[in-house]
PDB file of N, CA and C in Angstrom:
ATOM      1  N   UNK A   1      36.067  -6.370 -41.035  1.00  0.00           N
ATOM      2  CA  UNK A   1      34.941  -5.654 -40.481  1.00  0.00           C
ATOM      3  C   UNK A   1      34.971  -4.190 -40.925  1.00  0.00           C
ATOM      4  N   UNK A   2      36.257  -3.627 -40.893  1.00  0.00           N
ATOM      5  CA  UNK A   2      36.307  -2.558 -41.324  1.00  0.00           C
ATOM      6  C   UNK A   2      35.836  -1.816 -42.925  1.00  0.00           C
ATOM      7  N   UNK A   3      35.688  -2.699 -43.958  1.00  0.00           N
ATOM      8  CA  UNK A   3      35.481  -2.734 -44.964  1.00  0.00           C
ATOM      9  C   UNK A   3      33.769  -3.527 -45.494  1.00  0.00           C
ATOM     10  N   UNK A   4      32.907  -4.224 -44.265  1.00  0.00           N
ATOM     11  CA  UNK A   4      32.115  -5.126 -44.616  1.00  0.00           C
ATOM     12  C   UNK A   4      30.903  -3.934 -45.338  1.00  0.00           C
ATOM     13  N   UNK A   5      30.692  -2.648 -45.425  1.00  0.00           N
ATOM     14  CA  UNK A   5      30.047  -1.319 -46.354  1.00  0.00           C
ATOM     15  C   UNK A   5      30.233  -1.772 -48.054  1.00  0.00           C
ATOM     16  N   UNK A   6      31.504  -2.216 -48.224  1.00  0.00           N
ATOM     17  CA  UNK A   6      32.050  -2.246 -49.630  1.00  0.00           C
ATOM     18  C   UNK A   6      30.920  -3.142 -49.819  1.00  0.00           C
ATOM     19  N   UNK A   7      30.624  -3.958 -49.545  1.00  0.00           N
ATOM     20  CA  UNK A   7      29.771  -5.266 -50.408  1.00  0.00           C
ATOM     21  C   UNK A   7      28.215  -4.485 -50.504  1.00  0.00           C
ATOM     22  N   UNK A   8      27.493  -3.704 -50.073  1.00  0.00           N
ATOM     23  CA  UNK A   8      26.515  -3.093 -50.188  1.00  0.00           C
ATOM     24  C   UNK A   8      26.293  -2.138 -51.437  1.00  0.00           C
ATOM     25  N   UNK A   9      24.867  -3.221 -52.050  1.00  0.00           N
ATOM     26  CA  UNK A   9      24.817  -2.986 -53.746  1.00  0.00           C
ATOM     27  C   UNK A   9      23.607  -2.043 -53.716  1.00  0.00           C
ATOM     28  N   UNK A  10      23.220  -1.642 -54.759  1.00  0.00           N
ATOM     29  CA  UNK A  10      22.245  -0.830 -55.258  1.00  0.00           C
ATOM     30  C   UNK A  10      21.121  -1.649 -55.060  1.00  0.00           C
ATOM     31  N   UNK A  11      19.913  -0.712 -54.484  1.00  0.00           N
ATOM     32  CA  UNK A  11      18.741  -1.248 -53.966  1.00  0.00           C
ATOM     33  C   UNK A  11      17.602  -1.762 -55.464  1.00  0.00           C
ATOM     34  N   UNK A  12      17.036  -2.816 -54.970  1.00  0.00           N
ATOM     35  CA  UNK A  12      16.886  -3.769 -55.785  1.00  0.00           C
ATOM     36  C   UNK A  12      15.044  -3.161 -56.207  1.00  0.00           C
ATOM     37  N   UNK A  13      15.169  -2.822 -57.201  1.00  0.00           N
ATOM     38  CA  UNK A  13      13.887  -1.641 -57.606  1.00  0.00           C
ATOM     39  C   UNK A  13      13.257  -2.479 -58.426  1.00  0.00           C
ATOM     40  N   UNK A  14      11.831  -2.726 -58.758  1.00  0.00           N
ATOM     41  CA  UNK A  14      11.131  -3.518 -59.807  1.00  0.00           C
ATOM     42  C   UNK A  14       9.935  -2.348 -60.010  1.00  0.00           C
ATOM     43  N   UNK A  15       9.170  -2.627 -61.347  1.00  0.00           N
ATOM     44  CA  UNK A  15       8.484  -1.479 -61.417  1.00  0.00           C
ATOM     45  C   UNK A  15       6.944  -1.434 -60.856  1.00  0.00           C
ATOM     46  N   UNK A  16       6.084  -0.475 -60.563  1.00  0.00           N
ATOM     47  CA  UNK A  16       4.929  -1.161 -59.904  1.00  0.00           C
ATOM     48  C   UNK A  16       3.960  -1.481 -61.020  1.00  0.00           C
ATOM     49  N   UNK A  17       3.152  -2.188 -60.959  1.00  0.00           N
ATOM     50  CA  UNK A  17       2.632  -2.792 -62.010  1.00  0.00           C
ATOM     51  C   UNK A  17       0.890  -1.902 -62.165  1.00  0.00           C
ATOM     52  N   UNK A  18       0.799  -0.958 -61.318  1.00  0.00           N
ATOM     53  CA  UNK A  18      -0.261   0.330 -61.727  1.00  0.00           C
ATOM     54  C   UNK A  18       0.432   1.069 -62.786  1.00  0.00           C
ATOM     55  N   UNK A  19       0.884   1.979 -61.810  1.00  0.00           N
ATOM     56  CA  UNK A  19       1.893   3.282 -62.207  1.00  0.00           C
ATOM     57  C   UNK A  19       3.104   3.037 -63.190  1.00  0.00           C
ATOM     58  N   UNK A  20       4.044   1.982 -62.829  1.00  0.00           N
ATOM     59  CA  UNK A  20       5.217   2.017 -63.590  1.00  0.00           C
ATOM     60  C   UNK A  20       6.502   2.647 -63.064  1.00  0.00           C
ATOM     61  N   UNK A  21       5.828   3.281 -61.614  1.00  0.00           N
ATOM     62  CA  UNK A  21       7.185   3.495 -60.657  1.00  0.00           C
ATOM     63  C   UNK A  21       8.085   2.780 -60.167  1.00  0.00           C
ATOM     64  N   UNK A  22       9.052   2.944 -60.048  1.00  0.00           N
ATOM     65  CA  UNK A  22       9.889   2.091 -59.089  1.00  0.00           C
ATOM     66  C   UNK A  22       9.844   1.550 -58.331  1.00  0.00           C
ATOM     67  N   UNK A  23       9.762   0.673 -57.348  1.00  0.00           N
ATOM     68  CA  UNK A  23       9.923   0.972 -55.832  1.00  0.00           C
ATOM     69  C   UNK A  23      10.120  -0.229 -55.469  1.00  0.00           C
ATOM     70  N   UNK A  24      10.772  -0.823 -54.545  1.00  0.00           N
ATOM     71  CA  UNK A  24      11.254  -1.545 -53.862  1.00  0.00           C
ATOM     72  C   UNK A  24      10.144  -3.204 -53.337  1.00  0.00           C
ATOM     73  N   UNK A  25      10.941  -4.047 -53.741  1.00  0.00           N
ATOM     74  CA  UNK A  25       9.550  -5.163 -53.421  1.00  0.00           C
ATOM     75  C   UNK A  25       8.697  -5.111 -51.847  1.00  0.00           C
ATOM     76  N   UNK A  26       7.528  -5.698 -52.615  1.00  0.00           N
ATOM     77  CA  UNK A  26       6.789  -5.895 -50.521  1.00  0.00           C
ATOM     78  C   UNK A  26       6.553  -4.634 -49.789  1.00  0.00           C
ATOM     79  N   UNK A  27       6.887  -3.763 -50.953  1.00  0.00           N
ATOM     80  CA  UNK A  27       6.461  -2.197 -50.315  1.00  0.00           C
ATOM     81  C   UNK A  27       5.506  -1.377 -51.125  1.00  0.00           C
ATOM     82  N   UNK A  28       4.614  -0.531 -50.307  1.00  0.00           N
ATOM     83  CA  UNK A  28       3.399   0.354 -50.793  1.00  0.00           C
ATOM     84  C   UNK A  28       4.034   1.577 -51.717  1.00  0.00           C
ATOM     85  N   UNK A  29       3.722   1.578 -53.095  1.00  0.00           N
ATOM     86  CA  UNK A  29       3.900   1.910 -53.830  1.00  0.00           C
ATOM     87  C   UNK A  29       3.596   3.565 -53.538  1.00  0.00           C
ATOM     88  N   UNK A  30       4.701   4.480 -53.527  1.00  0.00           N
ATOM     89  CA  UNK A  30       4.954   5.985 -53.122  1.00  0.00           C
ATOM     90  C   UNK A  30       3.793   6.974 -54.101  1.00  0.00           C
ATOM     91  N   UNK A  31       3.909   6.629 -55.053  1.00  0.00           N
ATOM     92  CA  UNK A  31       3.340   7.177 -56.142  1.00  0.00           C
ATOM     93  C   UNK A  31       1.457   7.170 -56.536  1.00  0.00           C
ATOM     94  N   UNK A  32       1.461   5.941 -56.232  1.00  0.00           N
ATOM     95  CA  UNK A  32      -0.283   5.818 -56.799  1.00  0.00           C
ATOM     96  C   UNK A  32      -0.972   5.367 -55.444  1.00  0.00           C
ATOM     97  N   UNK A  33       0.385   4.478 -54.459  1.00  0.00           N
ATOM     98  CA  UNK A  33      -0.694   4.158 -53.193  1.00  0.00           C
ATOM     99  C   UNK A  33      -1.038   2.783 -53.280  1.00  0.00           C
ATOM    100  N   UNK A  34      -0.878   2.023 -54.214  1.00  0.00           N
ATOM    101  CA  UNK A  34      -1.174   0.461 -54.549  1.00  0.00           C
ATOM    102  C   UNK A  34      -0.119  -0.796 -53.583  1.00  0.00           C
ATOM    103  N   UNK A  35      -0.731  -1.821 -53.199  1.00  0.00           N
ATOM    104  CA  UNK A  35       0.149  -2.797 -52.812  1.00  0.00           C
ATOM    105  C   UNK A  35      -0.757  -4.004 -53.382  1.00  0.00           C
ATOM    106  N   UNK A  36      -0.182  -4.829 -54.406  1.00  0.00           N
ATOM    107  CA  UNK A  36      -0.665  -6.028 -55.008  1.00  0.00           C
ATOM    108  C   UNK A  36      -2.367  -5.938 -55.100  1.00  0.00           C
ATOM    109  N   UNK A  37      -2.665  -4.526 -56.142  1.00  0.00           N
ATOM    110  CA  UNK A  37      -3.739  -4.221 -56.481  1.00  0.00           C
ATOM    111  C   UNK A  37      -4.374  -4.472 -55.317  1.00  0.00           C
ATOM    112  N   UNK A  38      -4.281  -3.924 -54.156  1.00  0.00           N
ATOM    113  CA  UNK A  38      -4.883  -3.082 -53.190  1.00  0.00           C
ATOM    114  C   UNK A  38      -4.533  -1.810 -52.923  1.00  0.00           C
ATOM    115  N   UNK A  39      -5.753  -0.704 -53.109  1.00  0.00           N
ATOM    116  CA  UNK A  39      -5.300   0.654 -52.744  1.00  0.00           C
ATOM    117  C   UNK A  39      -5.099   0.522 -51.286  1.00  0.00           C
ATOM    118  N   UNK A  40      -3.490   1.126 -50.677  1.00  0.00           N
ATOM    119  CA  UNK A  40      -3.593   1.190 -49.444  1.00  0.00           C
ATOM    120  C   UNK A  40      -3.573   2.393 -48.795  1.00  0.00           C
ATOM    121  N   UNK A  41      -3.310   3.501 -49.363  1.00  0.00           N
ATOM    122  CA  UNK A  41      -2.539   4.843 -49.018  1.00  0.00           C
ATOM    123  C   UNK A  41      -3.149   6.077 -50.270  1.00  0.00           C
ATOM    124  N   UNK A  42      -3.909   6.564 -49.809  1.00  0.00           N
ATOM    125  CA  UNK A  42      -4.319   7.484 -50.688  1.00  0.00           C
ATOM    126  C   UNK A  42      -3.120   8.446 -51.332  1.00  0.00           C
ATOM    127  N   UNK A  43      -2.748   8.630 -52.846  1.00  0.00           N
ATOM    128  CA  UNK A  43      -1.486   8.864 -52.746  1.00  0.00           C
ATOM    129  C   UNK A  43      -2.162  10.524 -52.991  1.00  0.00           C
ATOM    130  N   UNK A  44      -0.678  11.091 -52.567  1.00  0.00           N
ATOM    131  CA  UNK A  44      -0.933  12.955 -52.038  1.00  0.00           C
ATOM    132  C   UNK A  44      -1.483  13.717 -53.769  1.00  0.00           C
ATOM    133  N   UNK A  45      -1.842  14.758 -53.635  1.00  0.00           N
ATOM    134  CA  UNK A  45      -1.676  15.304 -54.367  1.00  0.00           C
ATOM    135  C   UNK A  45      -1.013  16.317 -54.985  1.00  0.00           C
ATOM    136  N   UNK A  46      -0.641  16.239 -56.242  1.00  0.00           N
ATOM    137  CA  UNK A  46       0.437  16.901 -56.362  1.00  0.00           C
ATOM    138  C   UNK A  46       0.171  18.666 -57.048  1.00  0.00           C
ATOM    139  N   UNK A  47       1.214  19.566 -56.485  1.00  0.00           N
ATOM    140  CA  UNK A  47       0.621  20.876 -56.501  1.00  0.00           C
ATOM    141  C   UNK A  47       1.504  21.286 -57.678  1.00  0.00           C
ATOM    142  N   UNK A  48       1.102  21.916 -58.722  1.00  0.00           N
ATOM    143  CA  UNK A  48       2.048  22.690 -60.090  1.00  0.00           C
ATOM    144  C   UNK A  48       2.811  24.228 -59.678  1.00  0.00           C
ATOM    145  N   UNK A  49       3.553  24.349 -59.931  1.00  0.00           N
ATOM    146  CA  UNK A  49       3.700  25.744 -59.440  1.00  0.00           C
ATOM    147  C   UNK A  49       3.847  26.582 -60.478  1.00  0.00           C
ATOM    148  N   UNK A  50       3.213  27.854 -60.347  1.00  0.00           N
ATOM    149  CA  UNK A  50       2.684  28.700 -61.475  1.00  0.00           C
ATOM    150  C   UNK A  50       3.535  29.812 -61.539  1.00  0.00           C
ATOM    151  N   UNK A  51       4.071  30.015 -62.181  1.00  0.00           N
ATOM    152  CA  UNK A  51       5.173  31.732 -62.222  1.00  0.00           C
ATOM    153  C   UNK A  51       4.441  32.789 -62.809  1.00  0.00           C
TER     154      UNK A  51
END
């Protein structure tokens, strides 16, 4: 019991098939907002920062 952590592998990532992000199966895609070509989540927009 003390050791049952050791067997815990690297999370199992496939790519999304919009974007090309990563992300984890059966989950709403972080990046574009897509779940099995449904928009679900308007994804944020992203701000540049200017020097």
């Amino acid at each position: 019991m003390r050791r049952s952590q050791d067997a815990i592998g690297a999370p199992n990532l496939r790519p999304c098939p919009k974007c090309g992000a990563y992300v984890m199966p059966h989950r709403v895609c972080s990046e574009c907002g897509y779940y099995k070509d449904v928009l679900v989540v308007e994804p944020k927009a992203k701000i540049k920062e200017t020097k």
